[in-house]
PDB file of N, CA and C in Angstrom:
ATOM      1  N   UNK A   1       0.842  -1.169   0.000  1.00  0.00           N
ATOM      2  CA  UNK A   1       0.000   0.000   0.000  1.00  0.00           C
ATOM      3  C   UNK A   1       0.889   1.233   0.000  1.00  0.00           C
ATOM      4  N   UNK A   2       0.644   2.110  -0.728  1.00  0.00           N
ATOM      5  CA  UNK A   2       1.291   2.988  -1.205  1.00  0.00           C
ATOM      6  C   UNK A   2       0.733   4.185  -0.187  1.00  0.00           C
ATOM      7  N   UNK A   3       1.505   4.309   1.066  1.00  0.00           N
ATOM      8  CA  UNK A   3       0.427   5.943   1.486  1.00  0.00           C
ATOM      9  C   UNK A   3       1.031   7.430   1.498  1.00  0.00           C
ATOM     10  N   UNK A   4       1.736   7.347   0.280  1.00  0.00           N
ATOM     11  CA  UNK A   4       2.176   8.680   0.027  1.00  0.00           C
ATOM     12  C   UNK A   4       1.078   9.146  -1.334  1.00  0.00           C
ATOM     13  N   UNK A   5       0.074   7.949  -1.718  1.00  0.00           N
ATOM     14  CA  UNK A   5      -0.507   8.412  -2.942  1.00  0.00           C
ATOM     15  C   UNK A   5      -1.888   9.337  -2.042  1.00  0.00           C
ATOM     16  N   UNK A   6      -2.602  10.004  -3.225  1.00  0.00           N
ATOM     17  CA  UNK A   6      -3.391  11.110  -3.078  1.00  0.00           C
ATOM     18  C   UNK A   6      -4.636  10.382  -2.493  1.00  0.00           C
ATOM     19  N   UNK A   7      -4.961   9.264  -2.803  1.00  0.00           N
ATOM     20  CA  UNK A   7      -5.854   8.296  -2.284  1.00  0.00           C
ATOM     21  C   UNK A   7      -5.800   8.244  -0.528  1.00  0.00           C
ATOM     22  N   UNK A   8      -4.807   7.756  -0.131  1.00  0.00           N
ATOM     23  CA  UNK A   8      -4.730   7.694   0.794  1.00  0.00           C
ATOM     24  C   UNK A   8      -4.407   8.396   1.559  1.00  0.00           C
ATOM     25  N   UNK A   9      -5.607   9.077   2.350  1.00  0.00           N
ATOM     26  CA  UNK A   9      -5.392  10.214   3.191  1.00  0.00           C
ATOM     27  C   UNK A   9      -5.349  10.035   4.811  1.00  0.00           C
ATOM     28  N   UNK A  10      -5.050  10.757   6.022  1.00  0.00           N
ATOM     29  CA  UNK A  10      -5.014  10.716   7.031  1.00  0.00           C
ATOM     30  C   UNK A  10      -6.584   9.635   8.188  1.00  0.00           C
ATOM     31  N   UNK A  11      -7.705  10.472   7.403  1.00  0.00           N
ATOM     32  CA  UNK A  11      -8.726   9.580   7.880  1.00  0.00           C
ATOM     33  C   UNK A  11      -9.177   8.451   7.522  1.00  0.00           C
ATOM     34  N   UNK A  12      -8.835   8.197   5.985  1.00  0.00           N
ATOM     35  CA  UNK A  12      -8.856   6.625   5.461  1.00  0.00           C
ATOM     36  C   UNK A  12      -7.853   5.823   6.018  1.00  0.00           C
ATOM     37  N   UNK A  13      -6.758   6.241   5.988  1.00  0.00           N
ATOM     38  CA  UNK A  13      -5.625   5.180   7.076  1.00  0.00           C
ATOM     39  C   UNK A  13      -5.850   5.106   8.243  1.00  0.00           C
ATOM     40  N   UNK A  14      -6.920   5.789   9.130  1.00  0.00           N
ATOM     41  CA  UNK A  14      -7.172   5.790  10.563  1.00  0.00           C
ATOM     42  C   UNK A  14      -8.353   5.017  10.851  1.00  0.00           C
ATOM     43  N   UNK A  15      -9.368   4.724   9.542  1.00  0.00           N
ATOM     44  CA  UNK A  15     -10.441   3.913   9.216  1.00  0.00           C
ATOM     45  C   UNK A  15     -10.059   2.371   9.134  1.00  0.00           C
ATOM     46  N   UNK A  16      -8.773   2.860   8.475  1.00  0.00           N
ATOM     47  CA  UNK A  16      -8.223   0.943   8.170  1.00  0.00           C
ATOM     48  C   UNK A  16      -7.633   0.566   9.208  1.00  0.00           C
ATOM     49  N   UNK A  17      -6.737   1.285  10.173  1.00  0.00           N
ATOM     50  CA  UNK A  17      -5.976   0.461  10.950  1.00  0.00           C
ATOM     51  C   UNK A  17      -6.886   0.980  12.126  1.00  0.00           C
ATOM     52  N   UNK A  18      -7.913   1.064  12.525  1.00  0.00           N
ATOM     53  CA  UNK A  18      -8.330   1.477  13.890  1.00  0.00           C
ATOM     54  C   UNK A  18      -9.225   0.198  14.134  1.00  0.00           C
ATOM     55  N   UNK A  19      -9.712  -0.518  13.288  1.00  0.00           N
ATOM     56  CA  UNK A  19      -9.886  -1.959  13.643  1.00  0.00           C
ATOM     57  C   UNK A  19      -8.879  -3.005  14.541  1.00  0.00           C
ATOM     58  N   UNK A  20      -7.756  -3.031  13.601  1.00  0.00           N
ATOM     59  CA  UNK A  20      -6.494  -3.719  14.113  1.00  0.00           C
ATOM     60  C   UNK A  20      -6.175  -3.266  15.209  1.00  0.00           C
ATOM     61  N   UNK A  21      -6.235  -2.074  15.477  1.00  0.00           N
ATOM     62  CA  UNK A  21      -5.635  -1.271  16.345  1.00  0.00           C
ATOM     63  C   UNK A  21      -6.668  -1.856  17.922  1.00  0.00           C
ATOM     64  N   UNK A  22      -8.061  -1.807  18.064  1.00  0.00           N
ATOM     65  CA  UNK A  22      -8.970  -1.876  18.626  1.00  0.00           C
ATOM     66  C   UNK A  22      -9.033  -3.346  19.469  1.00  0.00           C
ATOM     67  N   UNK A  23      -8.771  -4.564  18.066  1.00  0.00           N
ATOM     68  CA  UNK A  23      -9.335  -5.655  18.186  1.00  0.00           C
ATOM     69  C   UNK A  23      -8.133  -6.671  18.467  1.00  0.00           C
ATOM     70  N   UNK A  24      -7.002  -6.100  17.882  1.00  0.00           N
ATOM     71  CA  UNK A  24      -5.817  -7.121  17.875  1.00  0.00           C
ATOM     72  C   UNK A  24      -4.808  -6.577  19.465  1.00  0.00           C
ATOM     73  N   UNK A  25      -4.407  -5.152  18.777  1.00  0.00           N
ATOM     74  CA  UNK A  25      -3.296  -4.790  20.031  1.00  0.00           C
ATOM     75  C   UNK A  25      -3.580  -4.202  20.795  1.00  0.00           C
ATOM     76  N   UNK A  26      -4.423  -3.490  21.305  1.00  0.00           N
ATOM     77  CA  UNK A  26      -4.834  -3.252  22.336  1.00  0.00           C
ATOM     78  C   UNK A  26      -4.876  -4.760  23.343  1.00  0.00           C
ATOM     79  N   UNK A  27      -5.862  -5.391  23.027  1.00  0.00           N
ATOM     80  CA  UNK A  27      -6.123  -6.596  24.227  1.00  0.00           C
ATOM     81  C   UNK A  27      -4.941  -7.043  24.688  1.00  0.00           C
ATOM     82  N   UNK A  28      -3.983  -7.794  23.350  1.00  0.00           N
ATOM     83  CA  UNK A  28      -2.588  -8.230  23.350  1.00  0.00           C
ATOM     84  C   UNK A  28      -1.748  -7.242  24.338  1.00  0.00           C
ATOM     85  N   UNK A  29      -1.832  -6.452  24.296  1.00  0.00           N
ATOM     86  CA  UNK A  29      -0.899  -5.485  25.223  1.00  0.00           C
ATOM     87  C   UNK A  29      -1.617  -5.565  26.820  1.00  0.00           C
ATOM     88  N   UNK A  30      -2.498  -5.410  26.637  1.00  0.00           N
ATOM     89  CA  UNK A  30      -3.108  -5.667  28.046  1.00  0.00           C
ATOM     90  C   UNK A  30      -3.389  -7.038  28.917  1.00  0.00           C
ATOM     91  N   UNK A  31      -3.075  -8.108  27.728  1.00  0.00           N
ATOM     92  CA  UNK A  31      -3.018  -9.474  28.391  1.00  0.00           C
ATOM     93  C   UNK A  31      -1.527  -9.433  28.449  1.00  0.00           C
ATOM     94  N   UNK A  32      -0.380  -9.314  27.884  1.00  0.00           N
ATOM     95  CA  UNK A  32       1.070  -9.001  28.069  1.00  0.00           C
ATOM     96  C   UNK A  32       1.841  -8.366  29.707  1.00  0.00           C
ATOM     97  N   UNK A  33       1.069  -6.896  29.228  1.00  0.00           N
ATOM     98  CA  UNK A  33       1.276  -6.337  30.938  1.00  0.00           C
ATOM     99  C   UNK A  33       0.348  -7.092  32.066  1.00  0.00           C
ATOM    100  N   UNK A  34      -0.464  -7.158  32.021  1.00  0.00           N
ATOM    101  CA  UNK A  34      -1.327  -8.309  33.329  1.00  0.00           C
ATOM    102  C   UNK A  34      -0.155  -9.035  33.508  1.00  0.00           C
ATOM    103  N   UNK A  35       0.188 -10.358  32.793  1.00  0.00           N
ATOM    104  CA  UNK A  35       1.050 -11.295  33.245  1.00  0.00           C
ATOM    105  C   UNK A  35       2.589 -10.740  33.557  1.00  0.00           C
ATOM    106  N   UNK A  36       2.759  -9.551  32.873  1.00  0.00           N
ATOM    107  CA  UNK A  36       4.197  -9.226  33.556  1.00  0.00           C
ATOM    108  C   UNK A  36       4.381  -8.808  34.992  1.00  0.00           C
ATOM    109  N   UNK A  37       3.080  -8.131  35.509  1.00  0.00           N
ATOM    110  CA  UNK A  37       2.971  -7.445  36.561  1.00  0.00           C
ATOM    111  C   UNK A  37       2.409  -8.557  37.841  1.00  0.00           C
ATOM    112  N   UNK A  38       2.115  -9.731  37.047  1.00  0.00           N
ATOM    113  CA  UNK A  38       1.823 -10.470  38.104  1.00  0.00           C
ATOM    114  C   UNK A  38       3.002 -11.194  38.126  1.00  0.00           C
ATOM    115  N   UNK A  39       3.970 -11.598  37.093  1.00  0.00           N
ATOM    116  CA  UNK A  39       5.305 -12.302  37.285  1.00  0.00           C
ATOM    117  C   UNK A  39       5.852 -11.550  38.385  1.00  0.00           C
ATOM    118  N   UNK A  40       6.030  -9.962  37.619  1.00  0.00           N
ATOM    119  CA  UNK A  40       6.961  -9.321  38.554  1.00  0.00           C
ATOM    120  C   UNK A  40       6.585  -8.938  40.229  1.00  0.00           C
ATOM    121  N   UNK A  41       5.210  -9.394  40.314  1.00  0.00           N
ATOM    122  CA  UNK A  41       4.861 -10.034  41.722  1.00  0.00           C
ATOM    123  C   UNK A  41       4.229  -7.921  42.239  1.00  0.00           C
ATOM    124  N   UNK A  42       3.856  -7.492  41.116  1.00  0.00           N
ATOM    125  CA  UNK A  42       2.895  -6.212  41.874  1.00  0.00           C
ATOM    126  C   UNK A  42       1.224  -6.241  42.045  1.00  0.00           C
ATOM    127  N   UNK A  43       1.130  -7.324  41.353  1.00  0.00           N
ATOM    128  CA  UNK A  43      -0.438  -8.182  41.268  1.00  0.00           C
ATOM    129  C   UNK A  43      -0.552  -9.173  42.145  1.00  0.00           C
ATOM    130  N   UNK A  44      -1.028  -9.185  43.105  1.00  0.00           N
ATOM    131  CA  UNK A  44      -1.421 -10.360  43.970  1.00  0.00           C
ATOM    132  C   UNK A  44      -2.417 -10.872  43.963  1.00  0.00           C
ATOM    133  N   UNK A  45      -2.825 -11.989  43.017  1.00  0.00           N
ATOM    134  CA  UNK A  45      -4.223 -12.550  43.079  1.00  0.00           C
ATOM    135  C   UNK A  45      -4.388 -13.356  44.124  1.00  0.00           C
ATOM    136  N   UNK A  46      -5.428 -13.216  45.042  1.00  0.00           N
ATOM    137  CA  UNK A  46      -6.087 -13.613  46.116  1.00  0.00           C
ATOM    138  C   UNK A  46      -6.270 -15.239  46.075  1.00  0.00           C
ATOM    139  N   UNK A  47      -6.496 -15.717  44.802  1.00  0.00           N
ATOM    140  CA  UNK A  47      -7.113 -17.454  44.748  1.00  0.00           C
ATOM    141  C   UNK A  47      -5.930 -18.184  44.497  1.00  0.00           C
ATOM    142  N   UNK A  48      -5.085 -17.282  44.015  1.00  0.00           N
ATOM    143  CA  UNK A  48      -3.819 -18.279  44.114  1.00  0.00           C
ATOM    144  C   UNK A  48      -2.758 -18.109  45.406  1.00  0.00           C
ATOM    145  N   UNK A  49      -2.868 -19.286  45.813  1.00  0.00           N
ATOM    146  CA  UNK A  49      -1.694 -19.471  47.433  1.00  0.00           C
ATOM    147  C   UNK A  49      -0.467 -19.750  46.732  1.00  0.00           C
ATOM    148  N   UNK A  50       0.325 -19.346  47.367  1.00  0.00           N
ATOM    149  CA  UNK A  50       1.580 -19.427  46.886  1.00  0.00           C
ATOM    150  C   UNK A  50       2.443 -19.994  48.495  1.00  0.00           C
ATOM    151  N   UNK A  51       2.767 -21.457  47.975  1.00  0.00           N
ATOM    152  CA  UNK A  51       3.038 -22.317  48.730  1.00  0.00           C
ATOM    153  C   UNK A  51       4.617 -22.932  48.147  1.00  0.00           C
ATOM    154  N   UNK A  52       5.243 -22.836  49.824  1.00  0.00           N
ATOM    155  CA  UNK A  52       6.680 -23.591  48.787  1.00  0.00           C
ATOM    156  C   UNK A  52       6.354 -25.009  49.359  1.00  0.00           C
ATOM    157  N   UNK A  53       7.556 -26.045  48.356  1.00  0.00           N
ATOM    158  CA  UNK A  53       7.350 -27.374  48.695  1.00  0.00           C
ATOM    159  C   UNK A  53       8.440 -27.799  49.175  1.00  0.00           C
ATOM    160  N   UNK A  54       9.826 -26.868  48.517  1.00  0.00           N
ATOM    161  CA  UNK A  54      11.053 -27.641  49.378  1.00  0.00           C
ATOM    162  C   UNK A  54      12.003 -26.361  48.991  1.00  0.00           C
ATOM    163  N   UNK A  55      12.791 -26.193  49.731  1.00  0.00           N
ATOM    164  CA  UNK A  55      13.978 -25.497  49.539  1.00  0.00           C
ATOM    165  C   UNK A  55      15.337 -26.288  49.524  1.00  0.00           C
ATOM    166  N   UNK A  56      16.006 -25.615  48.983  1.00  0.00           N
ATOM    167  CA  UNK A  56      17.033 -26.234  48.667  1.00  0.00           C
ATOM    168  C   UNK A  56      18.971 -24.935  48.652  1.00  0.00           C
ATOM    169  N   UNK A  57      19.561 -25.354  50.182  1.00  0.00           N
ATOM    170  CA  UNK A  57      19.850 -23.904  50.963  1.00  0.00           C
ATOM    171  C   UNK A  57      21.438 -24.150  49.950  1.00  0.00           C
ATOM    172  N   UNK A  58      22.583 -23.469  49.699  1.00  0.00           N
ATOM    173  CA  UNK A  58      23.092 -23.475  49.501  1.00  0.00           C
ATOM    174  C   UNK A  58      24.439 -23.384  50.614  1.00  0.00           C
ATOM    175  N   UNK A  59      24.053 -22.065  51.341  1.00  0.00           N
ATOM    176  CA  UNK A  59      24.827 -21.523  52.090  1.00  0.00           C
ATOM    177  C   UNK A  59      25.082 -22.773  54.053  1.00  0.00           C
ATOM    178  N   UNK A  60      23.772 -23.217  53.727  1.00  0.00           N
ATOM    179  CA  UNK A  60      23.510 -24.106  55.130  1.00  0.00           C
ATOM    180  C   UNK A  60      23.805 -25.507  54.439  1.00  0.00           C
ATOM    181  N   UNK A  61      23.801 -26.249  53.111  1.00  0.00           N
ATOM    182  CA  UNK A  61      23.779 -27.444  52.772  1.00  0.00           C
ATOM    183  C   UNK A  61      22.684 -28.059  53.305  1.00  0.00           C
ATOM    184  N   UNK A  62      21.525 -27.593  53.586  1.00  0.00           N
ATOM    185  CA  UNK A  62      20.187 -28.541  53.895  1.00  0.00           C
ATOM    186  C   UNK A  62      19.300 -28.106  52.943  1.00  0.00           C
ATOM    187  N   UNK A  63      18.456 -29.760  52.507  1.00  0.00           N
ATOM    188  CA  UNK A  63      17.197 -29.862  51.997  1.00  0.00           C
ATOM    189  C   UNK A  63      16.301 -29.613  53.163  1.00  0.00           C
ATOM    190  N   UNK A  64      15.027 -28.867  52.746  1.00  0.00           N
ATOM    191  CA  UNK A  64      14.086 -28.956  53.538  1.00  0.00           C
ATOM    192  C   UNK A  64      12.661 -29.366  52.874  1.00  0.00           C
ATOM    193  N   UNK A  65      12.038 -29.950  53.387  1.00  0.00           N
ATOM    194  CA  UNK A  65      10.747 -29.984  52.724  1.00  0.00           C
ATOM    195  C   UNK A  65       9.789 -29.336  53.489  1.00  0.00           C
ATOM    196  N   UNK A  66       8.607 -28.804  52.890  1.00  0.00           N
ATOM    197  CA  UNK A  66       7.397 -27.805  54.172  1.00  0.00           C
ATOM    198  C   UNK A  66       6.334 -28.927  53.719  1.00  0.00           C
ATOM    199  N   UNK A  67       5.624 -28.510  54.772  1.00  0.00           N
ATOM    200  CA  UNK A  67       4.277 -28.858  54.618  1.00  0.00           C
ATOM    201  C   UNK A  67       3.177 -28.344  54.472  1.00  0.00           C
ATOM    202  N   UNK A  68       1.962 -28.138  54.891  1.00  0.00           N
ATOM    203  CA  UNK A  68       0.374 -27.074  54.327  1.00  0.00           C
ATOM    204  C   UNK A  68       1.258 -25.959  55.238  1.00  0.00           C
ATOM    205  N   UNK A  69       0.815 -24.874  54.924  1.00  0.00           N
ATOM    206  CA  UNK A  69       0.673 -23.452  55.308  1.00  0.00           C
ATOM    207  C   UNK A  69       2.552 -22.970  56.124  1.00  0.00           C
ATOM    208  N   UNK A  70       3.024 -24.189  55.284  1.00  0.00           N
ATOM    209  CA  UNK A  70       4.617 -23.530  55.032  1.00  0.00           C
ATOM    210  C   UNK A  70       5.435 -23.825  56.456  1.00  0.00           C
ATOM    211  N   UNK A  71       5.170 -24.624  57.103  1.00  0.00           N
ATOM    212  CA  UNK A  71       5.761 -25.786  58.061  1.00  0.00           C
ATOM    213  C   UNK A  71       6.739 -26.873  57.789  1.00  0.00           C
ATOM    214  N   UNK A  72       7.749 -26.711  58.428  1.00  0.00           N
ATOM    215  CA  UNK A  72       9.259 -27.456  57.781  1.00  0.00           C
ATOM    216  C   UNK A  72       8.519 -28.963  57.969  1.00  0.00           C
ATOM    217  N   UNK A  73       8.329 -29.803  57.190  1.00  0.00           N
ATOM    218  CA  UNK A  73       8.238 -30.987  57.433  1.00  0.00           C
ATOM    219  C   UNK A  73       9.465 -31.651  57.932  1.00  0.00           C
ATOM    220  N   UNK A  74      10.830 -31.664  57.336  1.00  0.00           N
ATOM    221  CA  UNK A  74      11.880 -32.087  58.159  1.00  0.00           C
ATOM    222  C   UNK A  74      13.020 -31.179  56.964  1.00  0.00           C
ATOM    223  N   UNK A  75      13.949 -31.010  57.810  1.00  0.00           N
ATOM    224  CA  UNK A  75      15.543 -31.030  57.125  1.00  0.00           C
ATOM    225  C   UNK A  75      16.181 -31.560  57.352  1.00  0.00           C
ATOM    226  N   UNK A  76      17.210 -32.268  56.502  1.00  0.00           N
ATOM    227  CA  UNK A  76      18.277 -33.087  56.241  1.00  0.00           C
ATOM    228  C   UNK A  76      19.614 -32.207  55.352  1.00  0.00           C
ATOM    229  N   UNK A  77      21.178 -32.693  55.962  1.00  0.00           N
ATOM    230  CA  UNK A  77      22.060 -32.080  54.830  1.00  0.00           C
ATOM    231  C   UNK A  77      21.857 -32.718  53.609  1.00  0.00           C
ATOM    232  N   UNK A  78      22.804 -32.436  52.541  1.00  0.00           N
ATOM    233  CA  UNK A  78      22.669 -32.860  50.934  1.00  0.00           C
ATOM    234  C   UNK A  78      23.465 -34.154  50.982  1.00  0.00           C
ATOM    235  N   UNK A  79      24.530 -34.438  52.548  1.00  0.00           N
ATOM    236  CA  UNK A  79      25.025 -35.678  51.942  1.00  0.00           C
ATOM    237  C   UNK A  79      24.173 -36.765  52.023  1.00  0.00           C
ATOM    238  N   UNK A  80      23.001 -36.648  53.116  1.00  0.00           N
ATOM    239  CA  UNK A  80      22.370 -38.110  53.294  1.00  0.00           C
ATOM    240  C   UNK A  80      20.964 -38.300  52.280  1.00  0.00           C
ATOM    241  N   UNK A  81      21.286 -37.464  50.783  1.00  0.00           N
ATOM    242  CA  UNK A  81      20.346 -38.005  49.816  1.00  0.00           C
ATOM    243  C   UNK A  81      21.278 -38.302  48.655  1.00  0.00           C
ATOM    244  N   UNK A  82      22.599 -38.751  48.819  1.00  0.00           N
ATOM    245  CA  UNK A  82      23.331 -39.888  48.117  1.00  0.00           C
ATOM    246  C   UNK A  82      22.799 -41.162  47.506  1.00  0.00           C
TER     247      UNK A  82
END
């Protein structure tokens, strides 16, 4: 599409792409940022618990595993899962 021709003027190109514009990227951008902002943890959705299951320490050399509502089920060091 040629839009330097005389045809194509400012409000006909704003006619054609304001569909796309409306229906495609808009939503896309707004389903994009939602999930970034909930990655980047500024969204806190309420129905999802966020539960750990095990850690794994570097600095201490212990596995730990938790249990419901984040209770050490037990720790052990890394050598006795040889």
């Amino acid at each position: 599409m040629n839009i330097f021709d005389d045809r194509y003027t400012i409000p006909v190109l704003w006619d054609t792409f304001y569909p796309v514009l409306l229906y495609f990227f808009l939503p896309a951008a707004l389903l994009c940022g939602h999930f970034e902002l909930v990655n980047r943890g500024r969204i806190n959705l309420g129905f999802i618990k966020i539960k750990k299951n095990y850690e794994l320490n570097r600095q201490t050399g212990m596995v730990t595993l938790f249990q419901e509502y984040n209770n050490v089920r037990f720790s052990h060091p890394f050598i006795e899962f040889d």
